[in-house]
C-alpha atoms as a PDB file:
ATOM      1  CA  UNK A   1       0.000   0.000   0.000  1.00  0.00           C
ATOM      2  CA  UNK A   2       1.309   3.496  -0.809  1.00  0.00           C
ATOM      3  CA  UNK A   3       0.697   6.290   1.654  1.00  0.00           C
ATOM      4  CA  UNK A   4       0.395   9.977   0.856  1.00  0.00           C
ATOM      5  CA  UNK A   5       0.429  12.143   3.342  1.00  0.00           C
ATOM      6  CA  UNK A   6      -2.912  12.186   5.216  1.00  0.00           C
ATOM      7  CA  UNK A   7      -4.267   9.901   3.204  1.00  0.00           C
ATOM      8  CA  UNK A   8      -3.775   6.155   2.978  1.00  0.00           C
ATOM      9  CA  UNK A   9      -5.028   4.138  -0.414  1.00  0.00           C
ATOM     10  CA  UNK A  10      -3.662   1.223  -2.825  1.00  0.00           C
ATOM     11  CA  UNK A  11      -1.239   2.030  -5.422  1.00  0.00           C
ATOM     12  CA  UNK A  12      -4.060  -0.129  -7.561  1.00  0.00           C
ATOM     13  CA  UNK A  13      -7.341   1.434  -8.850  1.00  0.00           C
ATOM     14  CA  UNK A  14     -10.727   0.457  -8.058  1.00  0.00           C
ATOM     15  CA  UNK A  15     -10.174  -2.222 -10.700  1.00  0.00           C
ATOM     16  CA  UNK A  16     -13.760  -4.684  -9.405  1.00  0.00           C
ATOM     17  CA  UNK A  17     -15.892  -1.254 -10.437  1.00  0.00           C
ATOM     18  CA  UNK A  18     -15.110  -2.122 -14.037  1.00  0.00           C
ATOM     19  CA  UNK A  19     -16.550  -5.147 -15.819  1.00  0.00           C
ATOM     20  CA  UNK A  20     -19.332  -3.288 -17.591  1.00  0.00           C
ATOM     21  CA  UNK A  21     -21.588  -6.270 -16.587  1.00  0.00           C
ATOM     22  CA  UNK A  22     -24.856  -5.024 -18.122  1.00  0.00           C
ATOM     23  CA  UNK A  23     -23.376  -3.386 -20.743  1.00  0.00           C
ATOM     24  CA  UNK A  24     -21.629  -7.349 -21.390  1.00  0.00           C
ATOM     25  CA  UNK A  25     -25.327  -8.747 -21.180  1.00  0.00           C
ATOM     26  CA  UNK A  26     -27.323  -6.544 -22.793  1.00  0.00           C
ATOM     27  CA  UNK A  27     -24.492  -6.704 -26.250  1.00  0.00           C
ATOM     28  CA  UNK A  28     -24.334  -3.448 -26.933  1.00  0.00           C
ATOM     29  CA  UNK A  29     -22.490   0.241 -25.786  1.00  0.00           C
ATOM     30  CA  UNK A  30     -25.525   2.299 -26.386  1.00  0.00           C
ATOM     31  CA  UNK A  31     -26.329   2.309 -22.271  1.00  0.00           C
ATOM     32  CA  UNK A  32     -22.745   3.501 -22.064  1.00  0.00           C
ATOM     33  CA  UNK A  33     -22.257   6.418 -19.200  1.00  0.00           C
ATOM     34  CA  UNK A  34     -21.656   9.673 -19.682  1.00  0.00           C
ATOM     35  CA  UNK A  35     -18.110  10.607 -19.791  1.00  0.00           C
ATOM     36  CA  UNK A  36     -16.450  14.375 -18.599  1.00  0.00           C
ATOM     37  CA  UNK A  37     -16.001  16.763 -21.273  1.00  0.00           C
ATOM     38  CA  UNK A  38     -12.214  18.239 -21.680  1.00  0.00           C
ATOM     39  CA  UNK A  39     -14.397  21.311 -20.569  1.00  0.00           C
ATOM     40  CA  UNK A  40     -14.626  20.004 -16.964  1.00  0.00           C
ATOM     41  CA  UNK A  41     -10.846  18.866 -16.316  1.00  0.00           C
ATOM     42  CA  UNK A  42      -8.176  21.028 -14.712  1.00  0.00           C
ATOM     43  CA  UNK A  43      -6.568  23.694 -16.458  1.00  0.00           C
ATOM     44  CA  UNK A  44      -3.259  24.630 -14.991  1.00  0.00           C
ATOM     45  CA  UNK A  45      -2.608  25.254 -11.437  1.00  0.00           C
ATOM     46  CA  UNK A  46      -5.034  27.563 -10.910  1.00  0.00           C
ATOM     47  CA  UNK A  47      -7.907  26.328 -13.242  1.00  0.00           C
ATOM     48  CA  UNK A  48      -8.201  29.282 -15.787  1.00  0.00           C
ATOM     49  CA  UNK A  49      -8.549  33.335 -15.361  1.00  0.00           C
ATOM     50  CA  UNK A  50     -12.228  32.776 -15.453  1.00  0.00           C
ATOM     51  CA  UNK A  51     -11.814  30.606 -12.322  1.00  0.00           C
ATOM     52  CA  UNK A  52     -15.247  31.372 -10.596  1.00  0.00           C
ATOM     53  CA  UNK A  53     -14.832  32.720  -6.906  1.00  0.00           C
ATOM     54  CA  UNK A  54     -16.911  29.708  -5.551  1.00  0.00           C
ATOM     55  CA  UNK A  55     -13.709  27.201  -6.643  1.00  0.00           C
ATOM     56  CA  UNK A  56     -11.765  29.489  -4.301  1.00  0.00           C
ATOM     57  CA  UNK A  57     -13.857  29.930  -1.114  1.00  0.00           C
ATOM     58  CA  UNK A  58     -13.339  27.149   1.336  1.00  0.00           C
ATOM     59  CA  UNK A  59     -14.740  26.034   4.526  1.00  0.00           C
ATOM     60  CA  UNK A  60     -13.028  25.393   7.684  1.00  0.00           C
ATOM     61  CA  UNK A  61     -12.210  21.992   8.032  1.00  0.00           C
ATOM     62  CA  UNK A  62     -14.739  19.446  10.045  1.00  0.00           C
ATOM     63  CA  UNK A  63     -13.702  17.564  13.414  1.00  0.00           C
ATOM     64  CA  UNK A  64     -13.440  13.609  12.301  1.00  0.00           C
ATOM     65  CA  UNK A  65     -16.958  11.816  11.566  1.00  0.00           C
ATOM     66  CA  UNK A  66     -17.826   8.475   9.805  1.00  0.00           C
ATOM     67  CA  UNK A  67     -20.185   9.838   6.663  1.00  0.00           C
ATOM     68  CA  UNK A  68     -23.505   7.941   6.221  1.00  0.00           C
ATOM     69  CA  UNK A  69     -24.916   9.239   3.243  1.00  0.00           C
ATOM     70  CA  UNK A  70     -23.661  11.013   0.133  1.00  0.00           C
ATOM     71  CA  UNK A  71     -26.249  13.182  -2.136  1.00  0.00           C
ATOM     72  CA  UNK A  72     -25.288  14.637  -5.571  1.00  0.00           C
ATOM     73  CA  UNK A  73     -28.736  16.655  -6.411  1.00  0.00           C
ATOM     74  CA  UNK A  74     -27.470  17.208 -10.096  1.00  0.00           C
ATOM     75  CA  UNK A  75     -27.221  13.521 -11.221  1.00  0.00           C
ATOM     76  CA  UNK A  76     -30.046  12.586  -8.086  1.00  0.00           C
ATOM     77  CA  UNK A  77     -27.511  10.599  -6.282  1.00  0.00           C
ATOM     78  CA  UNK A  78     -29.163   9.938  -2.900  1.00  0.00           C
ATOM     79  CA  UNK A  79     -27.262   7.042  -1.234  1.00  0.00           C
ATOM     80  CA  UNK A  80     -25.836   5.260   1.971  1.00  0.00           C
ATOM     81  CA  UNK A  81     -22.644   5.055   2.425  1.00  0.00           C
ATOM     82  CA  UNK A  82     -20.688   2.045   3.838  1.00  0.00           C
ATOM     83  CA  UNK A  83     -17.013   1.561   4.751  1.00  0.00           C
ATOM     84  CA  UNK A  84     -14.248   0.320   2.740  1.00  0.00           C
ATOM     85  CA  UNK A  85     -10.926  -1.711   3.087  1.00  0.00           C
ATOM     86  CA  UNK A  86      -8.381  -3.117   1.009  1.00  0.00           C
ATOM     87  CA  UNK A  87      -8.607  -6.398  -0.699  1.00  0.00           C
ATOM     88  CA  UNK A  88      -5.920  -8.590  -0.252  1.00  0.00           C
ATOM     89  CA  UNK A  89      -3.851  -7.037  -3.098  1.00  0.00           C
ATOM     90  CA  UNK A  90      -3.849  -3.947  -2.151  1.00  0.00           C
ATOM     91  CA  UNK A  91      -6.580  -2.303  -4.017  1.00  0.00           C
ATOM     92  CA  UNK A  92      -9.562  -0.370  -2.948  1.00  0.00           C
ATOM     93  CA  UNK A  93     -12.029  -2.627  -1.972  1.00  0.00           C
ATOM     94  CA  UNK A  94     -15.878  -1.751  -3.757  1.00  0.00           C
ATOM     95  CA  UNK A  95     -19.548  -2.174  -2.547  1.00  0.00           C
ATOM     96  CA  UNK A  96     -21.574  -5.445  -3.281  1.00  0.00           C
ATOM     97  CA  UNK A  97     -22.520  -5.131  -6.718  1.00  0.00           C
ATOM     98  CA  UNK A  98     -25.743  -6.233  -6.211  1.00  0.00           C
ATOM     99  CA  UNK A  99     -27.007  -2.961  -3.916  1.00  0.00           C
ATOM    100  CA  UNK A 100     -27.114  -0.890  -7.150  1.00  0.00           C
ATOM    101  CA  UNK A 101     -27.670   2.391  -5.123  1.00  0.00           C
ATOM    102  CA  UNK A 102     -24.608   2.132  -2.215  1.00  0.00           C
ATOM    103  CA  UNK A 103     -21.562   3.659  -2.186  1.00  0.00           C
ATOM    104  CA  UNK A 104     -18.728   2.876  -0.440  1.00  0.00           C
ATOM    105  CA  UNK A 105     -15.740   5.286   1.556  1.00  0.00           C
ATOM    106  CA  UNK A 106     -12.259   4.097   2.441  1.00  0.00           C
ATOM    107  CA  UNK A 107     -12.841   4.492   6.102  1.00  0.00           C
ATOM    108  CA  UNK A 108      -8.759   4.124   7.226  1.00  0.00           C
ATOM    109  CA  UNK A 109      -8.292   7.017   5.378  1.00  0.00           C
ATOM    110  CA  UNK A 110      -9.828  10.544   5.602  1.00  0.00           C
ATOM    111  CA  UNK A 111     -13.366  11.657   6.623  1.00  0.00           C
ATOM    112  CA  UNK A 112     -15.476  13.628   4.534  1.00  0.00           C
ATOM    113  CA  UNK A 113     -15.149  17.465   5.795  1.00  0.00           C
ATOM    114  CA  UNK A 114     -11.605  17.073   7.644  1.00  0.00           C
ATOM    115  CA  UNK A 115      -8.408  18.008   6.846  1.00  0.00           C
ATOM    116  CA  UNK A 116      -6.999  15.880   3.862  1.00  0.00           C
ATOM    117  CA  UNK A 117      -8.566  13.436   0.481  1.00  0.00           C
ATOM    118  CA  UNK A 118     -11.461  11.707   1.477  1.00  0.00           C
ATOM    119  CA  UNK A 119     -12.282   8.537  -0.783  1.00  0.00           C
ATOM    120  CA  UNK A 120     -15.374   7.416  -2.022  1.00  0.00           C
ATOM    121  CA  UNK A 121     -16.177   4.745  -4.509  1.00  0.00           C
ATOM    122  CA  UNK A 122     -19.187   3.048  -6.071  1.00  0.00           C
ATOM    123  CA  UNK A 123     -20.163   1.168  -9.005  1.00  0.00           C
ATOM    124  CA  UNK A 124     -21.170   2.439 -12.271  1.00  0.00           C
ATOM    125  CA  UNK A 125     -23.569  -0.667 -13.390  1.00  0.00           C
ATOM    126  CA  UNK A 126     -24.090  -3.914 -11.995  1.00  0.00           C
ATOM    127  CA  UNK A 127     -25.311  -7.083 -14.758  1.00  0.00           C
ATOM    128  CA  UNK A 128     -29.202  -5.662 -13.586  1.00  0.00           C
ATOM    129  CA  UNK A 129     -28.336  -1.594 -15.314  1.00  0.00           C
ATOM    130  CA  UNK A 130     -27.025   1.715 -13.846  1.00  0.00           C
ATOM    131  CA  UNK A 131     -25.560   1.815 -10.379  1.00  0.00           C
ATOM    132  CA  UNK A 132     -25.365   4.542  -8.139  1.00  0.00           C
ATOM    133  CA  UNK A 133     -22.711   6.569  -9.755  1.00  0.00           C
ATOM    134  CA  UNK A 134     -23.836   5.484 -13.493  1.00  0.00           C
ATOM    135  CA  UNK A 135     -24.199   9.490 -14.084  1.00  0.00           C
ATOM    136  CA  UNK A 136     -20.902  10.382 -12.288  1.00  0.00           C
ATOM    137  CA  UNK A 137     -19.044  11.822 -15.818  1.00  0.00           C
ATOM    138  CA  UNK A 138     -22.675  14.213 -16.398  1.00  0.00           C
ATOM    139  CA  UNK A 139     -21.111  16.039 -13.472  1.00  0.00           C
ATOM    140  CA  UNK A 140     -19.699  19.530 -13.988  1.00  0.00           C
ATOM    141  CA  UNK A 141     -17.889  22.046 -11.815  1.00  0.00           C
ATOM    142  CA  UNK A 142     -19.505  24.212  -9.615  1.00  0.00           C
ATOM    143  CA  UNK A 143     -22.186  21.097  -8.578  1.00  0.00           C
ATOM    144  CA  UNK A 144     -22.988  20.491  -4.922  1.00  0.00           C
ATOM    145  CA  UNK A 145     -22.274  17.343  -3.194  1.00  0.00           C
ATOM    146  CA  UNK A 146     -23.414  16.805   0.239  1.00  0.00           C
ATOM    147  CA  UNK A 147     -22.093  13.771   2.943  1.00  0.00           C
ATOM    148  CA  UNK A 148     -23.899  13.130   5.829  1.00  0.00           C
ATOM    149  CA  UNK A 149     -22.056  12.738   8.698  1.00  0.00           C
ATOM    150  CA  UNK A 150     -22.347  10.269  11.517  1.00  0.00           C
ATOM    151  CA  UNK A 151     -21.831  13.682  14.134  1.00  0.00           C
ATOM    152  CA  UNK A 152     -25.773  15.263  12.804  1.00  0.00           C
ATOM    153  CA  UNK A 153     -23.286  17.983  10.638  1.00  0.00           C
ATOM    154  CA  UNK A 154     -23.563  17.335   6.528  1.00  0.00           C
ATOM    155  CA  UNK A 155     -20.253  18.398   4.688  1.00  0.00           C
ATOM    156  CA  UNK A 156     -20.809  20.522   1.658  1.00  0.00           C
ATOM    157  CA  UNK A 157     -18.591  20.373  -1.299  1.00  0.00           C
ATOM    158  CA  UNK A 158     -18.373  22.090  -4.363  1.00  0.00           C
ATOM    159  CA  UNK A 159     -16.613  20.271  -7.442  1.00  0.00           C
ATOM    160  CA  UNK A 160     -13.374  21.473  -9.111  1.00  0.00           C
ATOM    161  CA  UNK A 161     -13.065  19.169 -11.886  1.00  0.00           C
ATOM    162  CA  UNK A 162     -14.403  15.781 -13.138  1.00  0.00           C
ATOM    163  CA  UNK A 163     -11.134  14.211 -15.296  1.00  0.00           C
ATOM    164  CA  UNK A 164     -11.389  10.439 -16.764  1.00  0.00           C
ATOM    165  CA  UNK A 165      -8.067   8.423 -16.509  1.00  0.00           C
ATOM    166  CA  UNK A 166      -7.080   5.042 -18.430  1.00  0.00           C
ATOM    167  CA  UNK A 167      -6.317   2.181 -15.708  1.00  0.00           C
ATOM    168  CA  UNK A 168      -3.001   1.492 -17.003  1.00  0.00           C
ATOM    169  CA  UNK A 169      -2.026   5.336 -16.465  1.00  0.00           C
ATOM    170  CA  UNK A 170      -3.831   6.463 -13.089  1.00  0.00           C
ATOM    171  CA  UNK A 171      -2.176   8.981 -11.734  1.00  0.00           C
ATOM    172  CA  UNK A 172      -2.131   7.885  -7.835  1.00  0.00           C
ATOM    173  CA  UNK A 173      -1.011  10.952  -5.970  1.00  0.00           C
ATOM    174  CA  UNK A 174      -2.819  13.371  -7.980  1.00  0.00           C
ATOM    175  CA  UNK A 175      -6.271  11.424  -6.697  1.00  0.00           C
ATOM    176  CA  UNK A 176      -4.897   9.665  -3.455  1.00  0.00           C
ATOM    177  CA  UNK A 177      -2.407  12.464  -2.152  1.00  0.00           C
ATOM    178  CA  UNK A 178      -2.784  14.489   0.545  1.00  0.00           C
ATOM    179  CA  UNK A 179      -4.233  18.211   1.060  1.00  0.00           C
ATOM    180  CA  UNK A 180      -4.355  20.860   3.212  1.00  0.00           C
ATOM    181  CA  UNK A 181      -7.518  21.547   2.965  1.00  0.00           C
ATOM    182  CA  UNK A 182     -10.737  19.041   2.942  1.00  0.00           C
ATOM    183  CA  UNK A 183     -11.223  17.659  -0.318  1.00  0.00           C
ATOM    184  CA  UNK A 184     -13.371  14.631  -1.593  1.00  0.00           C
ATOM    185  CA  UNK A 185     -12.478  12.301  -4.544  1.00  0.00           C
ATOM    186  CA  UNK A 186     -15.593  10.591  -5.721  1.00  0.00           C
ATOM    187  CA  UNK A 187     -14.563   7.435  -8.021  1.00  0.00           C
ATOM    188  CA  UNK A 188     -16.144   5.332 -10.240  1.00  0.00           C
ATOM    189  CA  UNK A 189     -15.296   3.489 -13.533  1.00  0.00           C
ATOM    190  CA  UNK A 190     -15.269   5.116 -17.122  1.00  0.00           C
ATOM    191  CA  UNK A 191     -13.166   5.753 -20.519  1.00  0.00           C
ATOM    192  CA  UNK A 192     -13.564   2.966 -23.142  1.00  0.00           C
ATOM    193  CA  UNK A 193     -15.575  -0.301 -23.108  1.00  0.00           C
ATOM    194  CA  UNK A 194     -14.311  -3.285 -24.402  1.00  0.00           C
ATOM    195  CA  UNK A 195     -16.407  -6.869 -23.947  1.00  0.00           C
ATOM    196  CA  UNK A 196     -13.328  -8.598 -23.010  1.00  0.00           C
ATOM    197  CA  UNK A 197     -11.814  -6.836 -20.140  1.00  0.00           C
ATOM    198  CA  UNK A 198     -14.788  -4.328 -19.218  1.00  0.00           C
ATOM    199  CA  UNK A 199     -14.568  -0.772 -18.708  1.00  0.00           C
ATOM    200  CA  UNK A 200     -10.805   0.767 -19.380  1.00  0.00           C
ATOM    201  CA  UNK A 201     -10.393   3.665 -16.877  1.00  0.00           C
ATOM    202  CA  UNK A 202     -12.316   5.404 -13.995  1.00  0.00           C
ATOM    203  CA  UNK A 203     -14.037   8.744 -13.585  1.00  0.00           C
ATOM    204  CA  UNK A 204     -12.682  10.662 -10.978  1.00  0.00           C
ATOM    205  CA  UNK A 205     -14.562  13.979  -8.995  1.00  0.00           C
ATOM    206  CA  UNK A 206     -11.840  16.476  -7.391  1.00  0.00           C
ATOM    207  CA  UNK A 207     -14.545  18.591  -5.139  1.00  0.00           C
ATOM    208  CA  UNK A 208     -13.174  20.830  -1.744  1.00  0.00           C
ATOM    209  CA  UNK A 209     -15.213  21.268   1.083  1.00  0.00           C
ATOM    210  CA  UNK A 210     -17.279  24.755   1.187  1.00  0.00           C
ATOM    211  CA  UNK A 211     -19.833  24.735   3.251  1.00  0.00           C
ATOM    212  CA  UNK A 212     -21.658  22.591   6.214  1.00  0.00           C
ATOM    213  CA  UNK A 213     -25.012  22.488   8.497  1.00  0.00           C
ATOM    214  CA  UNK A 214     -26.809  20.985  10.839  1.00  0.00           C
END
């Protein structure tokens, strides 16, 4: 396992997101998932001139709190959230496939709203259709996402960029590494399909904490 800072994750990607099960079944790509534009990526260090004031505010970081439930009103993501480990290789491990609407956080990392890369994960299809995060590439920057957390407090963040990377190129520290401030990845599979090894690459959400209630 490689360790970044104040974050801990596997060197190796969320690989078991990625077999494109119902996509496999079904015998076509036309139920493929949306994918980020180039529009929605980084752009340099500081994201463009036009960089919108609401990418630079952030909130004072949260005291440590297990998250329960993770909401993305844009792409109606409304699910529970359970912990995560590592398999026994040293990658991320993912939610039962067959609870299409869970996702999953890698709770010996990071919690959602403190200082530092929280992780969450969840599948994009299971062999049944779209899973909970089959919309994940549709997001764009400036959308809300909102964790509930285990404390009564829900952790606001605002996303920064929504980048797809191929699995044989994932850049590790750029998703896994640590921050000073609290940030959230939010990961799921993505790039091209093929019917022999699944999907190629994952979908990955930088978003930064910037807001929170009770």
């Amino acid at each position: 396992m490689r360790r970044f800072g104040n974050t801990a994750i596997a060197g190796v990607t969320v690989v078991a997101l990625c077999s494109g099960a119902w996509l496999l079944r079904s015998g076509a790509e036309t139920h493929a998932p949306p994918q980020p534009s180039a529009a929605q990526a980084h752009v340099g260090r500081d994201d463009g001139p036009a960089r919108s004031a609401r990418y630079e505010r952030s909130a004072p970081a949260l005291p440590p709190s297990p998250p329960d439930r993770i909401r993305i009103p844009s792409i109606r993501v409304d699910a529970p959230l359970t912990g995560l480990g590592l398999t026994g290789t040293g990658s991320l491990d993912v939610p039962p496939a067959r609870h299409e609407n869970l996702a999953g956080w890698y709770e010996a990392g990071t919690t959602p709203g403190e200082t530092g890369t929280a992780i969450v994960a969840g599948h994009v299809d299971n062999a049944d259709g779209p899973a909970v995060f089959y919309a994940l590439g549709a997001l764009k920057k400036g959308d809300a996402i909102e964790v509930d957390r285990r404390d009564g407090g829900v952790a606001v963040f605002t996303v920064d960029a929504v980048e797809v990377y191929k699995a044989t190129g994932f850049p590790d520290a750029k998703v896994y590494g640590a921050a000073a401030r609290p940030e959230l990845r939010v990961i799921t599979c993505g790039g091209g399909y093929s019917r022999t090894t699944g999907y190629q690459g994952n979908v990955v959400v930088f978003a930064h904490l910037t807001g929170s209630s009770r």
